[in-house]
Protein backbone atom coordinates (compact mmCIF):
# COMPACT_ATOMS: atom_id res chain seq x y z
CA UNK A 1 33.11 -0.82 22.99
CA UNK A 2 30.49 1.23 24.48
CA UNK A 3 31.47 4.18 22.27
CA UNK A 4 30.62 1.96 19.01
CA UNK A 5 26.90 4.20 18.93
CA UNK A 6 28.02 6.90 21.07
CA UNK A 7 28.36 7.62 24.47
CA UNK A 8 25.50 7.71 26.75
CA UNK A 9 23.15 10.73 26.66
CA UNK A 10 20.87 11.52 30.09
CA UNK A 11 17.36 13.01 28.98
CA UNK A 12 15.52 15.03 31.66
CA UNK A 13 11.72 13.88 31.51
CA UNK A 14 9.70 15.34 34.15
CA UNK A 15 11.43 14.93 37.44
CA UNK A 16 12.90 11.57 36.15
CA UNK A 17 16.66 11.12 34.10
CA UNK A 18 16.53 8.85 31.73
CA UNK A 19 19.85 7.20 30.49
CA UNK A 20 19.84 6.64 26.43
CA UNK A 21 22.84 3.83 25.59
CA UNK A 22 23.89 3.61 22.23
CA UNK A 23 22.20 6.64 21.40
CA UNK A 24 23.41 6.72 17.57
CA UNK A 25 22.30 3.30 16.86
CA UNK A 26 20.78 3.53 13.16
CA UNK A 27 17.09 2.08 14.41
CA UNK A 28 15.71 3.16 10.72
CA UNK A 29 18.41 3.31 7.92
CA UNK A 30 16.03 4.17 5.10
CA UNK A 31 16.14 8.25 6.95
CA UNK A 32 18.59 7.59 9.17
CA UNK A 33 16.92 7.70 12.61
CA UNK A 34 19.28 6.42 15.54
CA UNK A 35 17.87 5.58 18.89
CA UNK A 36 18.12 8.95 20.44
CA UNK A 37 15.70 10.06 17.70
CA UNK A 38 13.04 7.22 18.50
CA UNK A 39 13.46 8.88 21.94
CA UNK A 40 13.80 12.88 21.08
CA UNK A 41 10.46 11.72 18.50
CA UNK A 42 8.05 10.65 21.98
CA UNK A 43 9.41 13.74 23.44
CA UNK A 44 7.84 15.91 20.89
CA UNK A 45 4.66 14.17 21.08
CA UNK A 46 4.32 13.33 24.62
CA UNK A 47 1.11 14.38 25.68
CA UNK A 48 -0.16 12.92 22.79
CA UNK A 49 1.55 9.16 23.01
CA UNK A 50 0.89 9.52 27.31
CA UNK A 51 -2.94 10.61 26.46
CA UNK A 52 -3.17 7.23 24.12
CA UNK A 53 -1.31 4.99 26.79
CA UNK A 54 -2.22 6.27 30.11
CA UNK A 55 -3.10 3.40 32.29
CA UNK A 56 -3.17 0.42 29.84
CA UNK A 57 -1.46 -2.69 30.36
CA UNK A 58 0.95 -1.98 27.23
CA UNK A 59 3.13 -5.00 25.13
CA UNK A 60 6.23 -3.35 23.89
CA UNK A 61 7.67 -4.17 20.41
CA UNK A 62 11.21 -3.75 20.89
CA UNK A 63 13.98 -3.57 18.08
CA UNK A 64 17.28 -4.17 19.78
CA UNK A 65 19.49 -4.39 16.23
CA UNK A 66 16.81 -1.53 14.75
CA UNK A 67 13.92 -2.05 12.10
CA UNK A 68 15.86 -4.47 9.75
CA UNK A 69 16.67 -6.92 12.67
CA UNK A 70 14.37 -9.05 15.02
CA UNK A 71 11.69 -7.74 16.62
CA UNK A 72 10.81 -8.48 20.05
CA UNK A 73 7.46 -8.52 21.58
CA UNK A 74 7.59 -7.82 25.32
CA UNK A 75 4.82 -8.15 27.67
CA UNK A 76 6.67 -8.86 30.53
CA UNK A 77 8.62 -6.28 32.62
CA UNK A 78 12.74 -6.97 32.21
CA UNK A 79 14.42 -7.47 35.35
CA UNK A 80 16.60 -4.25 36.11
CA UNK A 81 13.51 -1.88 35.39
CA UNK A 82 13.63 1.13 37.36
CA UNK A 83 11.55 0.99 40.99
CA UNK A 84 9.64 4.02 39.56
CA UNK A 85 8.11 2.12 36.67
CA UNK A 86 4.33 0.83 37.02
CA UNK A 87 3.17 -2.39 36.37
CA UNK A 88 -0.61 -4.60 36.59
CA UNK A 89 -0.55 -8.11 36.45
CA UNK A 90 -2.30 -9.75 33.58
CA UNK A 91 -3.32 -13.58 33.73
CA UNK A 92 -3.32 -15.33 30.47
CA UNK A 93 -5.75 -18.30 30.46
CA UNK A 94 -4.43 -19.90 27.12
CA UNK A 95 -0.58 -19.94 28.94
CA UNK A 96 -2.45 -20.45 32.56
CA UNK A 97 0.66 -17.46 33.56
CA UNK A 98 0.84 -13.90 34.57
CA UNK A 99 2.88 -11.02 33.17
CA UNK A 100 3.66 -7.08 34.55
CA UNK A 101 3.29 -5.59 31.74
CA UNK A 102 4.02 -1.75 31.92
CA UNK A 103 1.61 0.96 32.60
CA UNK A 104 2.18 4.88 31.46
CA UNK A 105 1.56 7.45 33.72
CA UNK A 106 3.88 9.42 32.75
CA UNK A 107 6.62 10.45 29.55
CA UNK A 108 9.34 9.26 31.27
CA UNK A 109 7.60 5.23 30.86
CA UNK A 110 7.90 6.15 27.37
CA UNK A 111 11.32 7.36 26.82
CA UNK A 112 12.37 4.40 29.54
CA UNK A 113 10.94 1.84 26.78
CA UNK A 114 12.43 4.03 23.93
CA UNK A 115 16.26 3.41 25.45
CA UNK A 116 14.45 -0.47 25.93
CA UNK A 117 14.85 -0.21 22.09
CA UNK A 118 10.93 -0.42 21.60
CA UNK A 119 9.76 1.52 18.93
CA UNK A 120 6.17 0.36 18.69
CA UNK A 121 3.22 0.49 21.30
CA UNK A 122 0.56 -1.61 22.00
CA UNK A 123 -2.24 -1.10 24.70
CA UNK A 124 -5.24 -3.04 25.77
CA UNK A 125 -8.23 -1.10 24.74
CA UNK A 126 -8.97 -1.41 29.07
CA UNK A 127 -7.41 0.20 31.54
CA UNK A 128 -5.55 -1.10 34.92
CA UNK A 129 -8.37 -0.24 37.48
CA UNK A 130 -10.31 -2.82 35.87
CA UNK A 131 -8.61 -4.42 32.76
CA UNK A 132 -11.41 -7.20 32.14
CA UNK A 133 -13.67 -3.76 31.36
CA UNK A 134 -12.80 -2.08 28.18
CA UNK A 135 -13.32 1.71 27.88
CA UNK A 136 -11.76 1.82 23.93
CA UNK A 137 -13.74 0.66 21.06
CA UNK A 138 -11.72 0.14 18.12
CA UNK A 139 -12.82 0.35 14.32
CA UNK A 140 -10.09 -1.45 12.33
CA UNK A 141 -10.54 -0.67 8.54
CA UNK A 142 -7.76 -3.42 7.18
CA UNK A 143 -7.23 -2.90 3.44
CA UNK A 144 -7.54 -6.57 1.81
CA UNK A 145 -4.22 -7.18 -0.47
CA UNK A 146 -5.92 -5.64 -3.90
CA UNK A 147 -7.58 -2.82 -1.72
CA UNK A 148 -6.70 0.78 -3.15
CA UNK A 149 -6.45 3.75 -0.11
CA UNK A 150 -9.28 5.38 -1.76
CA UNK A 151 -11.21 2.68 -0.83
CA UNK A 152 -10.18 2.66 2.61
CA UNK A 153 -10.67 6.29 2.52
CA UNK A 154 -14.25 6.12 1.27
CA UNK A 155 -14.97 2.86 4.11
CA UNK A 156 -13.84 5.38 6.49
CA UNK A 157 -16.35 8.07 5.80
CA UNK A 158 -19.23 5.70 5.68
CA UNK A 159 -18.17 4.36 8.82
CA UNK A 160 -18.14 8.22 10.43
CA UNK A 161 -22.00 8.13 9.06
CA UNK A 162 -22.87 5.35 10.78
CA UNK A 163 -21.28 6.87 13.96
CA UNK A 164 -23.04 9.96 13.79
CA UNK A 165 -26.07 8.35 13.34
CA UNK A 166 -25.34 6.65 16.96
CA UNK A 167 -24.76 9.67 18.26
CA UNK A 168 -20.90 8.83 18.63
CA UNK A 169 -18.10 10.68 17.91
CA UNK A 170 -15.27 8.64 16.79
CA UNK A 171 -11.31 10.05 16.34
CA UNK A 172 -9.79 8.57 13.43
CA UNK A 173 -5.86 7.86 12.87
CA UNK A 174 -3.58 6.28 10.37
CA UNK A 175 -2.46 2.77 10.95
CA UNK A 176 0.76 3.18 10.62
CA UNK A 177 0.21 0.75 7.85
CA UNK A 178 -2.00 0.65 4.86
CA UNK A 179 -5.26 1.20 7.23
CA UNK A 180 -7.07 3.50 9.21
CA UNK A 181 -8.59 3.15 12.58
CA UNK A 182 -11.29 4.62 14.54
CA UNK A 183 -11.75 5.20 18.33
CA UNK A 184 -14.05 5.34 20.95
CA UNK A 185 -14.42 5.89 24.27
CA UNK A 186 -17.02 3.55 25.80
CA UNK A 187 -18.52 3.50 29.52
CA UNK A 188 -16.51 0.39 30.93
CA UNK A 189 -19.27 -1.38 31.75
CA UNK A 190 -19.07 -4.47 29.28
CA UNK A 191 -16.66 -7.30 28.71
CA UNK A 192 -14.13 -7.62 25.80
CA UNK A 193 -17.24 -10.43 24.57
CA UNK A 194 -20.10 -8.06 24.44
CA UNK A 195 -17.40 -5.11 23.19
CA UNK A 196 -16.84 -7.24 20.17
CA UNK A 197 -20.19 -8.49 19.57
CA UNK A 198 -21.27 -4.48 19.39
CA UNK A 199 -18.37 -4.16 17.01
CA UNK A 200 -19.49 -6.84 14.56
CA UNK A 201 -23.00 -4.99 14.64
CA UNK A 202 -21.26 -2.19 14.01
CA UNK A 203 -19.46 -3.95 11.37
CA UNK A 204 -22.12 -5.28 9.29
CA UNK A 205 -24.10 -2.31 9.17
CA UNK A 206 -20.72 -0.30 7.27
CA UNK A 207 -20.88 -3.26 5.03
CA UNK A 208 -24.77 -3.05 4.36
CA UNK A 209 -24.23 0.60 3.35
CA UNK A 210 -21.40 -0.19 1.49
CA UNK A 211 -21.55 -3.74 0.15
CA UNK A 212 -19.12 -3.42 -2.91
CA UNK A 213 -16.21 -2.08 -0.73
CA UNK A 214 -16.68 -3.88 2.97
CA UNK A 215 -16.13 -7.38 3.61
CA UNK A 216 -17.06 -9.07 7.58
CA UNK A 217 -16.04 -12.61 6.82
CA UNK A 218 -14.44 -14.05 9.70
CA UNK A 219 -12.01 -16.45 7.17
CA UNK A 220 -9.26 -14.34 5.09
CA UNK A 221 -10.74 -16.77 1.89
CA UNK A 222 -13.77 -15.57 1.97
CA UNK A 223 -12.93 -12.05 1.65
CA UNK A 224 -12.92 -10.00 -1.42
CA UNK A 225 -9.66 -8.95 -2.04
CA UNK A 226 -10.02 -5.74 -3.24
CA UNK A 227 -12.83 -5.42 0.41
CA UNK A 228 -11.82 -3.63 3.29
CA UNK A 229 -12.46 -5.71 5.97
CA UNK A 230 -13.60 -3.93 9.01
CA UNK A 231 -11.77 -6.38 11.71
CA UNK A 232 -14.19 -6.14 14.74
CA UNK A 233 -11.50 -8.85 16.18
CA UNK A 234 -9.63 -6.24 17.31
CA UNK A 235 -11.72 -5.63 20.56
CA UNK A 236 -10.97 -9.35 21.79
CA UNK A 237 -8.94 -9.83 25.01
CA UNK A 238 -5.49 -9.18 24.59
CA UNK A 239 -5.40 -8.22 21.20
CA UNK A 240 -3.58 -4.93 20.83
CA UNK A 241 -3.01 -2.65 18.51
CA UNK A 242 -0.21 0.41 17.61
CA UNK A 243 -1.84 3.37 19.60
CA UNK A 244 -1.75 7.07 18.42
CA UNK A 245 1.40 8.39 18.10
CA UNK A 246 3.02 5.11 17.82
CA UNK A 247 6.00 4.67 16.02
CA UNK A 248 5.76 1.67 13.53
CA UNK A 249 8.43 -0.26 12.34
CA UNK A 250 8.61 0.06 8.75
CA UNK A 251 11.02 1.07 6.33
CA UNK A 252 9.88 5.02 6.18
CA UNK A 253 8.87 5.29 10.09
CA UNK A 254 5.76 5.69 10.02
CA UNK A 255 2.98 6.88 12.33
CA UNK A 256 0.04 6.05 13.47
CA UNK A 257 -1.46 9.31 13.29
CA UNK A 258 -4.17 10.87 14.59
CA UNK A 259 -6.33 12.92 12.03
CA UNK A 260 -9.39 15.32 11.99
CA UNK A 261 -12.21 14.01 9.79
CA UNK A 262 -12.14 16.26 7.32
CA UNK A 263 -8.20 15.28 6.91
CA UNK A 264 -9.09 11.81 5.94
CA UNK A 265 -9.72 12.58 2.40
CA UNK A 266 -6.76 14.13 1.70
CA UNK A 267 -3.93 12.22 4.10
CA UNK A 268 -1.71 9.77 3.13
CA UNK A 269 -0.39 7.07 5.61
CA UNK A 270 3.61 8.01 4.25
CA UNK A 271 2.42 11.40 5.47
CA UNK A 272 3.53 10.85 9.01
CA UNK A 273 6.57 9.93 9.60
CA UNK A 274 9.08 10.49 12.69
CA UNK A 275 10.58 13.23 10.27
CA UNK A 276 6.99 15.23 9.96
CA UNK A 277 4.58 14.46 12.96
CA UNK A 278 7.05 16.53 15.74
CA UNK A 279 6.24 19.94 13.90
CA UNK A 280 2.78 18.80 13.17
CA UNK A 281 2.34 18.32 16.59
CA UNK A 282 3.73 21.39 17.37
CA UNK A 283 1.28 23.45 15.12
CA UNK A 284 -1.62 21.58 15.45
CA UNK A 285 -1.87 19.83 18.96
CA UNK A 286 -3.14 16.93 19.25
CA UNK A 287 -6.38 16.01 16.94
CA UNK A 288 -7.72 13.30 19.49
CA UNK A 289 -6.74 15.95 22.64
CA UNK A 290 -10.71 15.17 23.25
CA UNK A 291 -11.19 11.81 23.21
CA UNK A 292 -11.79 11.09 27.07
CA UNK A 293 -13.93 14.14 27.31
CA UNK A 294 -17.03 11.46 26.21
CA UNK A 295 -17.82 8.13 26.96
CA UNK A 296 -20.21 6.26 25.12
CA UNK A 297 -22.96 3.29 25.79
CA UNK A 298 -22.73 0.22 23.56
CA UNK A 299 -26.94 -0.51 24.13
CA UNK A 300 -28.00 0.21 20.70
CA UNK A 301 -25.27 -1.76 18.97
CA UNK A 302 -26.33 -4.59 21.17
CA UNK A 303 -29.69 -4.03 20.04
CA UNK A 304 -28.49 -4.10 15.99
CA UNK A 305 -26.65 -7.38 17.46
CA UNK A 306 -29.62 -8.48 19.09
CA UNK A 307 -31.95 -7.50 15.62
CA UNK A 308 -28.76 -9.34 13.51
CA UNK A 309 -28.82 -12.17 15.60
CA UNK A 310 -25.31 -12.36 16.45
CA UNK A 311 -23.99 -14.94 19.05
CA UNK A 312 -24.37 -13.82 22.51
CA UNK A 313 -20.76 -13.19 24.03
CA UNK A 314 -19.37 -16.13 25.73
């Protein structure tokens, strides 16, 4: 029985083993990735998925039967985790509960939740010394249902203006999807409230530069649907995204993929796939390999929020 998707392979990941069951479980039929791949794929791109993760309370999307079957999202910690793994406790007011959810601080977490049959991760944008504190600012630029790339594209680039003008720098990646995000690294000295209120000022200023391609309306109905809507929602507690490197689980296995900003114009989100980002990883490195080098204050968006008169955070 245990043969049915091969027998058992042991992956050395740092100083930990790893045990893979069912390694040749088809997880993506479309190119035929099995399990072992999902797992051989974070190997390849370890410092870069570890570098996205490290420290962040992480939900797991797990696909036990592979992509075509039910997806699983996992916050809590299964029983019969190894002693090694690291946890943090997060309370969830709407449930009044808790959950461990897992923490990376090191490959072997990944490839752990890669034999866990996840193939998709999704951090908090804080981190576990102090997870009511984010340190990531995310940019979500979500292509409305009659948006073209080339919109999202040129949404992108405005959005990198409005950065620079900040002084920011901002590391782009592919969605995994039909979007692109940015991040930032911001000084943890704000709540997920005031993080979102500086990313709605942030928000409405892409749209005031580009008015004909940029929708902020909170309600999907009042969007244009041809807009990209720059979802400053993202930054709320709890809400969680795929990180870089992330496998996603679509039909073609994509990647959420970092990029340089002069890639943007030219990439394509079926670009980066579990079949192309290993040897782009290995001739490139990693394009967001600086991203903690600079941490950024959020006091001028507050002031645009502040000049906008946005909602103080609750």
């Amino acid at each position: 029985m245990g043969a049915e998707h091969g027998e058992p392979v042991e992956l050395t990941v740092g100083t930990r083993t790893v045990r893979v069951s069912s390694p040749e479980r088809v997880y993506f039929p479309a190119v035929g990735a099995t399990k072992l791949d999902v797992a051989r794929y974070y190997e390849a791109v370890g410092d870069g998925i570890v570098r996205a993760l490290r420290e962040r309370p992480t939900m797991l999307h797990r696909y036990p039967k592979g992509v075509t079957g039910p997806k699983v999202h996992q916050k809590r910690i299964p029983a019969g985790a190894p002693d090694w793994l690291e946890t943090v406790e997060i309370y969830f007011p709407r449930y009044g509960r808790t959950a461990d959810e897992v923490v990376v601080t090191e490959l072997a977490t990944v490839i752990w939740a890669a034999q866990m049959s996840t193939v998709e991760f999704h951090p908090w944008n804080s981190r576990r010394a102090d997870t009511e504190r984010p340190d990531e600012w995310r940019i979500d630029l979500d292509p409305m249902p009659d948006c073209p790339w080339t919109r999202v594209q040129q949404v992108a680039q405005v959005s990198r203006e409005v950065l620079v003008d900040l002084g920011i720098r901002g590391f782009p990646k592919t969605s995994g999807g039909d979007g692109l995000h940015v991040y930032v690294r911001i000084e943890p000295r704000w709540g997920f409230g005031e993080v979102r209120r500086a990313a709605l000022a942030f928000a409405r200023e892409v749209q005031r530069r580009a008015p004909d391609d940029v929708t902020t309306a909170w309600w999907r109905k009042d969007r244009d649907p041809s807009a990209v809507f720059v979802d400053f929602n993202q930054n709320t507690r709890d809400h969680t995204i795929a990180c870089a490197y992330s496998l996603r689980g679509t039909e073609q296995a994509t990647v959420s993929a970092p990029l340089a900003w002069d890639e943007v114009p030219d990439a394509h989100p079926l670009d980066f796939t579990i079949l192309t980002v290993p040897q782009r990883f290995s001739e490139i490195g990693d394009p967001a390999a600086a991203i903690d080098d600079v941490y950024y204050s959020l006091e001028e968006l507050l002031e645009w929020a502040d000049r906008d008169g946005l909602p103080a955070a609750d």
